[in-house]
Protein backbone atom coordinates (compact mmCIF):
# COMPACT_ATOMS: atom_id res chain seq x y z
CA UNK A 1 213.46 171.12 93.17
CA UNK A 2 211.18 170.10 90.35
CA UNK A 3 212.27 168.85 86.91
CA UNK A 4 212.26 170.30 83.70
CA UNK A 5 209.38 167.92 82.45
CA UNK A 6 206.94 168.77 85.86
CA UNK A 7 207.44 172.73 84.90
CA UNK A 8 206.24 172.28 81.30
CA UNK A 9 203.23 169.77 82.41
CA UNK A 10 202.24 172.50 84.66
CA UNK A 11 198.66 174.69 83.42
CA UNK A 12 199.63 178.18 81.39
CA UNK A 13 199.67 180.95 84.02
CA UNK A 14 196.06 182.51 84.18
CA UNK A 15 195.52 186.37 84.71
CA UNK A 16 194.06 187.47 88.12
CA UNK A 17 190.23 187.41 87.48
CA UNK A 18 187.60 188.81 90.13
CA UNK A 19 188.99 188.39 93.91
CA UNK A 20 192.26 187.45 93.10
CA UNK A 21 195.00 189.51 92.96
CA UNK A 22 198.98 189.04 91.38
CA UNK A 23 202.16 188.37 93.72
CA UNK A 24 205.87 188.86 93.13
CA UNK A 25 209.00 188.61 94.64
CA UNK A 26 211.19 191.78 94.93
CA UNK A 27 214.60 189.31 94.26
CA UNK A 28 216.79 191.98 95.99
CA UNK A 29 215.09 192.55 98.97
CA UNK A 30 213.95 188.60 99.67
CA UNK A 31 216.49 186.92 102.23
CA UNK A 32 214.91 183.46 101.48
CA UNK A 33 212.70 182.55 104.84
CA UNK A 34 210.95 180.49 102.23
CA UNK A 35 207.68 181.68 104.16
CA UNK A 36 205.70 182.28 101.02
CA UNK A 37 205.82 179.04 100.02
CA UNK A 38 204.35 177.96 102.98
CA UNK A 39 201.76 179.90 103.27
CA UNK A 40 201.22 179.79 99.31
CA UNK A 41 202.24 176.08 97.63
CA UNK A 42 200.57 175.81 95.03
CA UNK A 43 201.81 179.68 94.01
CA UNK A 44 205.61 179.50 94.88
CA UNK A 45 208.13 177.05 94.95
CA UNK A 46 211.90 177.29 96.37
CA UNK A 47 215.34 176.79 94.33
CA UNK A 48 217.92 175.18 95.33
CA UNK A 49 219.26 177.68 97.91
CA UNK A 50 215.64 178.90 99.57
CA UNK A 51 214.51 181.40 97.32
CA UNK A 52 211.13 181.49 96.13
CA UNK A 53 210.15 180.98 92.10
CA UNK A 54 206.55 182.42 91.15
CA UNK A 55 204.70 179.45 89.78
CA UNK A 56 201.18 180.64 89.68
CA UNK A 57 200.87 184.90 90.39
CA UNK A 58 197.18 184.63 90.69
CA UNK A 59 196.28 183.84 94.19
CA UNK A 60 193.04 184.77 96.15
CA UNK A 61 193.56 188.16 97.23
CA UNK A 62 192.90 187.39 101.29
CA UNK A 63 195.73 184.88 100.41
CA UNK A 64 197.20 187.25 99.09
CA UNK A 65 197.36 189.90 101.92
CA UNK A 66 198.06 186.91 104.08
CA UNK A 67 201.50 185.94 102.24
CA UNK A 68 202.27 189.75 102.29
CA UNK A 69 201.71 190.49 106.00
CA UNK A 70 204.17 187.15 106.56
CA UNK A 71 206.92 187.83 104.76
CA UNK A 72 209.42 188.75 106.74
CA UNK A 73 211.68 190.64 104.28
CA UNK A 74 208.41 192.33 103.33
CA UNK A 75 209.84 191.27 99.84
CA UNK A 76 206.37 190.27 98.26
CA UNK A 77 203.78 192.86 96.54
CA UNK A 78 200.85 193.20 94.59
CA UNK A 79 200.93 194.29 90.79
């Protein structure tokens, strides 16, 4: 779990630009594998109890397709 201070020193989230593409986390269907955050650190974090936290919803969009295909509580999707 990351501090207050490391969230705030952390870059402004940037829009999807050309070949990227925007995740999130459908809170009600996610079961908290944690899988995304695997497959996508520098994107998603966990709490406390497993569930993942957006950090960055710009990823490459092969990434992308990637974290979607692994999740097993098909819980993530594109904007």
């Amino acid at each position: 779990m990351s501090s207050r201070a490391e969230r705030d020193s952390r870059p402004a989230l940037r829009p999807a630009g050309a070949g990227m593409t925007e995740l999130r986390v459908d809170r009600i269907a996610c079961t908290g594998h944690g899988v995304c955050a695997s497959v996508l650190p520098h994107h998603f974090e966990l709490d406390e109890w497993g569930y993942p936290i957006v950090t960055d919803p710009a990823v490459p969009a092969a990434d992308g397709t990637t974290a979607i295909r692994l999740c097993p509580a098909r819980a993530l999707y594109r904007t």
